[in-house]
N, C-alpha and C. Protein backbone atom coordinates (compact mmCIF):
# COMPACT_ATOMS: atom_id res chain seq x y z
N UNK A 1 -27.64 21.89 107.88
CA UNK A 1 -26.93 21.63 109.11
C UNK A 1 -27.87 21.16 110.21
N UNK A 2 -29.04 21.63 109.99
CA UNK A 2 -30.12 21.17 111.60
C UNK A 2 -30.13 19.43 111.10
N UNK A 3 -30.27 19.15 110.08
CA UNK A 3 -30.88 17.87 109.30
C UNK A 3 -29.55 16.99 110.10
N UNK A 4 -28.27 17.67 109.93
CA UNK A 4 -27.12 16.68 110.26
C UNK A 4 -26.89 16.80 111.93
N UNK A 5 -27.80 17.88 112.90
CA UNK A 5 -27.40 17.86 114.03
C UNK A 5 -28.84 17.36 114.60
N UNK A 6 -29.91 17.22 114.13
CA UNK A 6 -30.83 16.39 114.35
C UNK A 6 -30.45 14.83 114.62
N UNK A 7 -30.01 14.38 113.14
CA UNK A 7 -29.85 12.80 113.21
C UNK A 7 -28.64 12.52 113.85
N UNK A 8 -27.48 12.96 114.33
CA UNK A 8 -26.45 12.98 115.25
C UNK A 8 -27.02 13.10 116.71
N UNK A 9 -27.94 13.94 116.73
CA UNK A 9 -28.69 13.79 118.51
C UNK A 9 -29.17 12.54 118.79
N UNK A 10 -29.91 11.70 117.62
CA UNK A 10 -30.27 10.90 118.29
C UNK A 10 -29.67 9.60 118.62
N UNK A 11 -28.36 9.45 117.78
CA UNK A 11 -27.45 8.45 118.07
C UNK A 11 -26.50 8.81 119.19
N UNK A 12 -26.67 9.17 120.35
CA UNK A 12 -26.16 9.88 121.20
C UNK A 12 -24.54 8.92 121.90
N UNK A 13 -24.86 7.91 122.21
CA UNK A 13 -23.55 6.99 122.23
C UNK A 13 -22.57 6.70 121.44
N UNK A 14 -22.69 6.72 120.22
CA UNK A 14 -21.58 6.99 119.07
C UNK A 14 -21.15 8.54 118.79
N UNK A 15 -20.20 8.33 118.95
CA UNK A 15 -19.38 9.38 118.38
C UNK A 15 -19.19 9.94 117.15
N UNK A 16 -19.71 10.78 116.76
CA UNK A 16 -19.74 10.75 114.85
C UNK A 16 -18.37 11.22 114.74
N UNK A 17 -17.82 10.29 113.72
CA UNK A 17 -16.52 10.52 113.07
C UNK A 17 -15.40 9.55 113.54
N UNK A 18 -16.15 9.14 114.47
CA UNK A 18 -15.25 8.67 115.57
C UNK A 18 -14.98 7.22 114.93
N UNK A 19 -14.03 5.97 114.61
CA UNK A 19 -14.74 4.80 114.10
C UNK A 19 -15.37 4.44 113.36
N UNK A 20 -16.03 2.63 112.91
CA UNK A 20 -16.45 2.84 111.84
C UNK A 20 -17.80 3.22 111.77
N UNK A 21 -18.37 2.84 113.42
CA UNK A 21 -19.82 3.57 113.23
C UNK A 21 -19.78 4.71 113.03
N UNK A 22 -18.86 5.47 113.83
CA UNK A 22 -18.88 6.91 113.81
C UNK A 22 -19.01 7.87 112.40
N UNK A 23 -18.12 6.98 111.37
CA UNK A 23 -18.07 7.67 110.11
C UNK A 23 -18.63 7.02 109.04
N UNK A 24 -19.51 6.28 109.38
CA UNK A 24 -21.17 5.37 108.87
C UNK A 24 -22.15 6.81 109.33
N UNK A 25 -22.47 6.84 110.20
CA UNK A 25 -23.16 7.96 111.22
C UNK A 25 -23.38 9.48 110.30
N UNK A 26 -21.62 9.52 110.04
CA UNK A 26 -21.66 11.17 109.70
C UNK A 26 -22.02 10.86 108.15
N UNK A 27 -21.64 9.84 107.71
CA UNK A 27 -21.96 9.77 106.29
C UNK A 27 -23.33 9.87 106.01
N UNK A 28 -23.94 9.18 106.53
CA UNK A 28 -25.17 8.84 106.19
C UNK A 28 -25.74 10.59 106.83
N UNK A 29 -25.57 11.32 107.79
CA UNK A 29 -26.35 12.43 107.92
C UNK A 29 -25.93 13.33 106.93
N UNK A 30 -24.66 12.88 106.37
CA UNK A 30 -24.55 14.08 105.49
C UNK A 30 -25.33 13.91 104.23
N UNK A 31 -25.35 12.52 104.08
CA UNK A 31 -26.35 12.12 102.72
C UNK A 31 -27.90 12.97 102.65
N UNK A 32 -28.26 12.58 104.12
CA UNK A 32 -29.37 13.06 104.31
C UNK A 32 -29.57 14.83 104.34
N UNK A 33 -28.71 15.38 104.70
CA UNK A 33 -28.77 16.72 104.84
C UNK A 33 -28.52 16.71 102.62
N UNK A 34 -27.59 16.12 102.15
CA UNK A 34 -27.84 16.43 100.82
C UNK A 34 -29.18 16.84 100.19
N UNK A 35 -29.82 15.41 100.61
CA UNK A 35 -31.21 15.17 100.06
C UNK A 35 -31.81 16.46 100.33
N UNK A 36 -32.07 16.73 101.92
CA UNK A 36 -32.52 18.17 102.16
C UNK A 36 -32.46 19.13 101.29
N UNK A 37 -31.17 19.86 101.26
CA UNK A 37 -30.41 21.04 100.47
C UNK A 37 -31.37 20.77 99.02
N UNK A 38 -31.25 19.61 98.65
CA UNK A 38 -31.83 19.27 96.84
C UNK A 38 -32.96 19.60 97.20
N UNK A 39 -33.95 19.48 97.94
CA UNK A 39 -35.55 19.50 97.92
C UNK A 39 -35.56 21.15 98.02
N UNK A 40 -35.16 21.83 99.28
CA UNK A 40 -35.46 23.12 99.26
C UNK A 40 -34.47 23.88 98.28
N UNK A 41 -33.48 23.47 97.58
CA UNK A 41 -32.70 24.39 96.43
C UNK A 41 -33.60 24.22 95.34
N UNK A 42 -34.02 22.92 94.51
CA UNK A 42 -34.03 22.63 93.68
C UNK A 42 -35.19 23.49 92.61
N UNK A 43 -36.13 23.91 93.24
CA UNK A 43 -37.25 24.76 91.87
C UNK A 43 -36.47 26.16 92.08
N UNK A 44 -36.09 26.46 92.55
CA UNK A 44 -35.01 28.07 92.20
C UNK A 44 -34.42 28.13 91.60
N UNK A 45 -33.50 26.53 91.19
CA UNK A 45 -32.50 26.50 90.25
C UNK A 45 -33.14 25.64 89.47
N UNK A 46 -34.19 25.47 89.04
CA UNK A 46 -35.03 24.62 87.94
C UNK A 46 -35.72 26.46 86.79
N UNK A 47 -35.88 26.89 88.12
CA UNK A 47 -36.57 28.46 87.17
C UNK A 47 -35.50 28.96 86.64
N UNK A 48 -33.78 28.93 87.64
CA UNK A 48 -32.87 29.98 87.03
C UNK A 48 -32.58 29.32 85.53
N UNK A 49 -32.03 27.84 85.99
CA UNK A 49 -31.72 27.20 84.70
C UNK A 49 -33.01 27.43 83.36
N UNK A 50 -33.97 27.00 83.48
CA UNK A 50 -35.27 27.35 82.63
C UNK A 50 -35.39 29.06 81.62
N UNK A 51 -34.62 29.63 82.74
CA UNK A 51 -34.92 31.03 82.49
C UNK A 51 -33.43 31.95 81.45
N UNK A 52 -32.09 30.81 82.04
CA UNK A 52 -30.82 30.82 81.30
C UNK A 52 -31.34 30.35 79.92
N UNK A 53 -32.03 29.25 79.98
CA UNK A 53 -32.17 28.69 78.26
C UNK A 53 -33.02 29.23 77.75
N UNK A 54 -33.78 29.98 78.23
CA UNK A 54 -34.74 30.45 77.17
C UNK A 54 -34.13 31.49 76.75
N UNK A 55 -33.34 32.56 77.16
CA UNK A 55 -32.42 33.81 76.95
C UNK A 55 -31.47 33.09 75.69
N UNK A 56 -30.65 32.05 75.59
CA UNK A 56 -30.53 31.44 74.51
C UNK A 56 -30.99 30.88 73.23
N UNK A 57 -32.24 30.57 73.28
CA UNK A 57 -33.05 30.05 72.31
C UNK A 57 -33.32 31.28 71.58
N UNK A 58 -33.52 31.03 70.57
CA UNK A 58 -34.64 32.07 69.37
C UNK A 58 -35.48 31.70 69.31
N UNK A 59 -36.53 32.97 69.92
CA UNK A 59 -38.17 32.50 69.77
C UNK A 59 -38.65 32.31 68.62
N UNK A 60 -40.15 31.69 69.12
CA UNK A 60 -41.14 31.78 67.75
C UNK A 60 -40.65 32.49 66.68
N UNK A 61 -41.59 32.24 65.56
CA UNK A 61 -42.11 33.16 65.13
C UNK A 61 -43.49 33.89 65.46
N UNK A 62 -44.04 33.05 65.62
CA UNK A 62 -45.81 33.68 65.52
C UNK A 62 -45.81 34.64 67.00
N UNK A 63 -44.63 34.34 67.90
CA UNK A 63 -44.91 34.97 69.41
C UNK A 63 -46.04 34.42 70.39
N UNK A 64 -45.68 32.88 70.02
CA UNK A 64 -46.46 31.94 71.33
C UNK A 64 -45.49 31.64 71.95
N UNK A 65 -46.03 31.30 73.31
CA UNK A 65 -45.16 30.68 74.57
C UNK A 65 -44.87 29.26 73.75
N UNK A 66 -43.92 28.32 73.76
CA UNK A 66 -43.74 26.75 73.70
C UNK A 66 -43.20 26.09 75.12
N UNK A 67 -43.72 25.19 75.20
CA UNK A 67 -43.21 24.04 76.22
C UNK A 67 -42.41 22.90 75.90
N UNK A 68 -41.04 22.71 75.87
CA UNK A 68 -40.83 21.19 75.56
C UNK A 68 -41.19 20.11 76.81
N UNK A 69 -42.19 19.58 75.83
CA UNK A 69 -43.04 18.30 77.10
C UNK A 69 -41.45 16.96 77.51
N UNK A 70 -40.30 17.06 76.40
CA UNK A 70 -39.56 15.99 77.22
C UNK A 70 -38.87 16.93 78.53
N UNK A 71 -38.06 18.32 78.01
CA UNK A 71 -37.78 18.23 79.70
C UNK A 71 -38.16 19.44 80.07
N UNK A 72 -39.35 19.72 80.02
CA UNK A 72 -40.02 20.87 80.74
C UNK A 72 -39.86 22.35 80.53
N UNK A 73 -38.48 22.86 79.53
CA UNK A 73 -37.92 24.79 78.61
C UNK A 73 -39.19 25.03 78.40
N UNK A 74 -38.64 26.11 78.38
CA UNK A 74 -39.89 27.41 78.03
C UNK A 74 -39.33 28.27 77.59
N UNK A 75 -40.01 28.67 76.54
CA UNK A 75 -39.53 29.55 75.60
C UNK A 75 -40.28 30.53 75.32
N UNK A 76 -40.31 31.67 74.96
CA UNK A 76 -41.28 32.75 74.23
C UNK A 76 -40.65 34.05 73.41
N UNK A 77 -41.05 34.34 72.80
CA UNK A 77 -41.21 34.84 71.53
C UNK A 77 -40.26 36.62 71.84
N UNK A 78 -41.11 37.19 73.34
CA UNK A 78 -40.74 38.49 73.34
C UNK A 78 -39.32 38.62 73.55
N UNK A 79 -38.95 39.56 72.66
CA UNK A 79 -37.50 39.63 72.61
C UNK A 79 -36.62 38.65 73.03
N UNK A 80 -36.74 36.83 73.05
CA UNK A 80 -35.94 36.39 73.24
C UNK A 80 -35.98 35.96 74.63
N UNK A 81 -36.43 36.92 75.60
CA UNK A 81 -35.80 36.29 76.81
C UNK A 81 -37.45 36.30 77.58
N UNK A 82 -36.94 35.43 78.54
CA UNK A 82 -38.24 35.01 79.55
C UNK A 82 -38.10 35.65 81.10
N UNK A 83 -39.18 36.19 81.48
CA UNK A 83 -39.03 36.70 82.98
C UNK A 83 -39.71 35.24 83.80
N UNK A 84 -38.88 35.21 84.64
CA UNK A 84 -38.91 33.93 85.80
C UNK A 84 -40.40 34.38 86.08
N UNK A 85 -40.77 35.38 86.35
CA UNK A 85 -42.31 34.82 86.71
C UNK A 85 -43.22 34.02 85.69
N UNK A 86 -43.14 34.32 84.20
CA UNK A 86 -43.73 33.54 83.52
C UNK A 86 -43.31 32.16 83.39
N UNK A 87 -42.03 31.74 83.48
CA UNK A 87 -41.93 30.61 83.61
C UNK A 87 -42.39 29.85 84.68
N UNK A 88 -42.76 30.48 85.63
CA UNK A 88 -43.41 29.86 87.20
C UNK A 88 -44.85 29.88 86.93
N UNK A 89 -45.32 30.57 86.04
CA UNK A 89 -46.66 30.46 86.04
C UNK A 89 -47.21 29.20 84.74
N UNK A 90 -46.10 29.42 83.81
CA UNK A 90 -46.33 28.33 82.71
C UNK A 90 -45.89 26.84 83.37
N UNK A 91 -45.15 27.12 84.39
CA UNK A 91 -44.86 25.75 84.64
C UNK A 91 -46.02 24.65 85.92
N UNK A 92 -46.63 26.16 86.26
CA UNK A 92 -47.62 25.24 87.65
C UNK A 92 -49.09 25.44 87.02
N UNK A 93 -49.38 26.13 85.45
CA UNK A 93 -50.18 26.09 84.81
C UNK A 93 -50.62 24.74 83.65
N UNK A 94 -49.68 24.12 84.06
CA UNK A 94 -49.56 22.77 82.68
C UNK A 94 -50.08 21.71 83.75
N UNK A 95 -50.12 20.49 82.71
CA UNK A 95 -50.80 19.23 83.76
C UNK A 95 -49.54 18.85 84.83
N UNK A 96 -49.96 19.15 86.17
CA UNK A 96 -48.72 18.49 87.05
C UNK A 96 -48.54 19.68 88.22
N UNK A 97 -49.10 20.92 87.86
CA UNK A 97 -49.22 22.26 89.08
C UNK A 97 -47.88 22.13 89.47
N UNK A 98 -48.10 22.65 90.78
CA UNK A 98 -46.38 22.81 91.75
C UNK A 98 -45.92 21.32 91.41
N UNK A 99 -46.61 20.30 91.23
CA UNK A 99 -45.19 19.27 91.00
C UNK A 99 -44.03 19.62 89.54
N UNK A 100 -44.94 20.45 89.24
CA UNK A 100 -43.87 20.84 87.84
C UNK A 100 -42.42 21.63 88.23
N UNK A 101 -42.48 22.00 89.28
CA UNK A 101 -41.27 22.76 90.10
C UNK A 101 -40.42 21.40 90.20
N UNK A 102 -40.81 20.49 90.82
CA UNK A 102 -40.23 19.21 91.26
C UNK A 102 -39.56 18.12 90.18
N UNK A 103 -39.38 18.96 88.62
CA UNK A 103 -39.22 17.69 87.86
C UNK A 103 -37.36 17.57 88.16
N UNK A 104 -37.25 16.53 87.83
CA UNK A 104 -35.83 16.79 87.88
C UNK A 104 -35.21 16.35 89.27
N UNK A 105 -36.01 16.10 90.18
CA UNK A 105 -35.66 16.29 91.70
C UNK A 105 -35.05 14.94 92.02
N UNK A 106 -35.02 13.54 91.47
CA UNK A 106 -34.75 12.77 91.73
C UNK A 106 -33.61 12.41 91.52
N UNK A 107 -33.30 12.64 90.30
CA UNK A 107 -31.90 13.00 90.46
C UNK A 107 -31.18 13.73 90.55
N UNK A 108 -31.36 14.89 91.09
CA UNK A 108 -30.58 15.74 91.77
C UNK A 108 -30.05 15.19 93.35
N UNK A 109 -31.86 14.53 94.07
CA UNK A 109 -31.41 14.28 95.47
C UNK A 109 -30.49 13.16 95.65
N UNK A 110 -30.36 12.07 94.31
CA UNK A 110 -29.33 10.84 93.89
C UNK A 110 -27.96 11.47 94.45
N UNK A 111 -27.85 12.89 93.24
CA UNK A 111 -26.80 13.41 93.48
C UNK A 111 -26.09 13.86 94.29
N UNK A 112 -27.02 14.61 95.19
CA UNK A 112 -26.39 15.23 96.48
C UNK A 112 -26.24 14.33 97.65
N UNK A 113 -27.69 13.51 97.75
CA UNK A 113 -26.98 12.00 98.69
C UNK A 113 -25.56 11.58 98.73
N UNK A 114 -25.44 11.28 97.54
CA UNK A 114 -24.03 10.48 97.17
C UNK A 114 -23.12 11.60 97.18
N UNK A 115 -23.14 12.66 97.05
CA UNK A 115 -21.72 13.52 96.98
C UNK A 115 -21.60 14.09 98.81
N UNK A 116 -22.65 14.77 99.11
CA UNK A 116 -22.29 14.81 100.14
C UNK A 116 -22.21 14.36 101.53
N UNK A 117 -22.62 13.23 101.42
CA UNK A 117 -22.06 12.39 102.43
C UNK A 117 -21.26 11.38 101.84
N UNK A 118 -20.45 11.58 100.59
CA UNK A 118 -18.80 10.91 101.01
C UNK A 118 -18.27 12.08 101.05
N UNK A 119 -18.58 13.63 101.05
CA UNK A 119 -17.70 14.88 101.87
C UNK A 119 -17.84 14.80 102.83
N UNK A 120 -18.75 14.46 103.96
CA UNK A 120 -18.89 14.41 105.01
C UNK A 120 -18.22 12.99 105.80
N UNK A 121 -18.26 11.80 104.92
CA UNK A 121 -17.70 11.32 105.59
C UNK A 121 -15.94 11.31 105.01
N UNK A 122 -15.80 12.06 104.12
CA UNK A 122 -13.87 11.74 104.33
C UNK A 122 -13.43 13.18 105.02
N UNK A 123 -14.08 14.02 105.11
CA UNK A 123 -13.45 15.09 106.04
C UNK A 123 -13.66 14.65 107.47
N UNK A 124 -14.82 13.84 108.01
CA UNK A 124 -14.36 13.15 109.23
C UNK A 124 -12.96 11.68 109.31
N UNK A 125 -13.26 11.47 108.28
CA UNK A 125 -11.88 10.22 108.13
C UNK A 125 -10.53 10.95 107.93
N UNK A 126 -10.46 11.27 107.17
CA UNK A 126 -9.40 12.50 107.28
C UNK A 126 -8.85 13.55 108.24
N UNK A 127 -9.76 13.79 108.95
CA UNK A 127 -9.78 14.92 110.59
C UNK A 127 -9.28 13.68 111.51
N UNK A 128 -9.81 12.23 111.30
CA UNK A 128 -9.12 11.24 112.08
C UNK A 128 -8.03 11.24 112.03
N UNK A 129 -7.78 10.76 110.25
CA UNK A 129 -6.12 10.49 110.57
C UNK A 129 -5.16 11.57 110.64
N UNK A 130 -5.11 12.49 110.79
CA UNK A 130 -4.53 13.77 111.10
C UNK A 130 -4.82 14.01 112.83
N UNK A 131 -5.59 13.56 113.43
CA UNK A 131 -5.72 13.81 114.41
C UNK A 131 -6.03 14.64 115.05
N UNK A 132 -6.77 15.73 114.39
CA UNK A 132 -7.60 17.22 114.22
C UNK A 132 -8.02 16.77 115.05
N UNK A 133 -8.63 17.79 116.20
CA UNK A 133 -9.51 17.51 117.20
C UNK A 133 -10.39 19.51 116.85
N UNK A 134 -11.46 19.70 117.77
CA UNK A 134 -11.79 20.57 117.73
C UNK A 134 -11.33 21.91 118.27
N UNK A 135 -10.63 21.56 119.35
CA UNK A 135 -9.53 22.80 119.47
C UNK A 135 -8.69 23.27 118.25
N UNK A 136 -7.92 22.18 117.79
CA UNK A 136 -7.17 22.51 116.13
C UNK A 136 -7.90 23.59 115.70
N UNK A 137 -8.95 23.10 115.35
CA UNK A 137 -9.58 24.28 114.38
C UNK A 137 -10.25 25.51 114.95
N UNK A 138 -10.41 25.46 116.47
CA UNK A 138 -10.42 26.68 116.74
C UNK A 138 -9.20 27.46 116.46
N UNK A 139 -8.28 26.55 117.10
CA UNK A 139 -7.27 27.39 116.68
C UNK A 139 -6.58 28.62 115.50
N UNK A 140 -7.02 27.57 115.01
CA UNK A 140 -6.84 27.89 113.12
C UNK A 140 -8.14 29.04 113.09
N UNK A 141 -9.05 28.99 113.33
CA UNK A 141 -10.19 30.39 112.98
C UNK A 141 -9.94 30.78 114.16
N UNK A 142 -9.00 30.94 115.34
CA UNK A 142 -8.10 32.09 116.20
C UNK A 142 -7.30 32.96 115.63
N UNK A 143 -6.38 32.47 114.14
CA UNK A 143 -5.03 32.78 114.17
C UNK A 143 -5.88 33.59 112.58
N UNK A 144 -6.41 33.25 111.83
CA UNK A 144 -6.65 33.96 111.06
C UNK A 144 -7.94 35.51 111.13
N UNK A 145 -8.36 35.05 112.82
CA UNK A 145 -9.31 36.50 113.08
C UNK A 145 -8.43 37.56 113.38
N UNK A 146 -7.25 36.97 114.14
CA UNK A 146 -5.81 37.76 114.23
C UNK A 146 -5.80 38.64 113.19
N UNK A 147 -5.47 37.62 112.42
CA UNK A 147 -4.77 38.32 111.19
C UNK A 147 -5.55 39.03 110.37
N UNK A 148 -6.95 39.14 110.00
CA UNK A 148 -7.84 39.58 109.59
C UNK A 148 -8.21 41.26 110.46
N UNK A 149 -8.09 41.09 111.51
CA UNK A 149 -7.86 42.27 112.28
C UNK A 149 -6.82 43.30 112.15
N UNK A 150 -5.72 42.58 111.93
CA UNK A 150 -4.67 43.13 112.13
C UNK A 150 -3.62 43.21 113.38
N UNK A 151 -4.16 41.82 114.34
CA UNK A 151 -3.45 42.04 115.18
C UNK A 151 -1.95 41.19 115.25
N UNK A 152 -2.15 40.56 113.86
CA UNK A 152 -0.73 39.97 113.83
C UNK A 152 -0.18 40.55 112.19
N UNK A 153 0.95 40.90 112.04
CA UNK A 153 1.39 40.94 111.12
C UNK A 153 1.97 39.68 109.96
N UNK A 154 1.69 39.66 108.58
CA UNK A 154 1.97 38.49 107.65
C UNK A 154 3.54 39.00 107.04
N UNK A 155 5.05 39.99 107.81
CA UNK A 155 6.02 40.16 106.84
C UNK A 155 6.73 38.88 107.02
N UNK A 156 7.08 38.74 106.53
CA UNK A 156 8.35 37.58 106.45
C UNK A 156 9.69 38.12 105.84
């Protein structure tokens, strides 16, 4: 969110959402905030995933660690399953250090570019043609703190 209220500050005369710059604007920050999210998510969910498949695999036999050099699993022998720290250490221990956290990253940030900034920009195109303004939706997170409280009743 700072990534998308950063690059919105500095286009200060357009209106994001607003038009076609406007929802050029939000698209593109949301792309960019994607990219973000992928860089700082991505080796957490490179270890979880890493650490899911090795719990699947059947180890060795002999009870050596293996690496597959095409996409980076790790596997080992003890009982089957791998503790995330060894996979963090086998993985910044091979040729490539902390970039070994980073494999994979390119297309992930492909991914999240492109997905979330066309969420970002059709929930502003969409808030257009509906004519949502920002009161609306206060409104709407008014009526359900209500109700979450208890200060309105749901009988019908």
């Amino acid at each position: 969110l700072s990534v998308i209220n950063s690059g919105t500050d500095i286009i200060d005369p357009i209106q994001v959402g607003v038009g076609a710059e406007g929802l050029a604007v939000s698209a593109i920050a949301g792309a960019l905030a994607g990219v973000a999210g992928a860089i700082i998510s991505h080796p957490a969910d490179l270890i979880l995933t890493l650490t899911s498949s090795s719990k699947k695999k059947k180890p060795p036999e002999d009870g050596a660690t293996t690496t597959n050099e095409a996409t980076g699993e790790v596997s080992t022998s003890d009982s089957g399953t791998s503790d995330w720290r060894t996979i963090v250490d086998e993985l910044i221990s091979e040729p490539g250090g902390i970039g070994n956290l980073f494999l994979g990253l390119p297309a992930r940030g492909s991914f999240f570019f492109m997905v979330i900034g066309l969420q970002f920009f059709l929930y502003d195109y969409v808030k257009g043609v509906f004519e949502v303004g920002s009161e609306d939706l206060t409104l709407v997170l008014d009526v359900f703190y209500a109700i979450r409280q208890g200060l309105v009743s749901m009988n019908m």
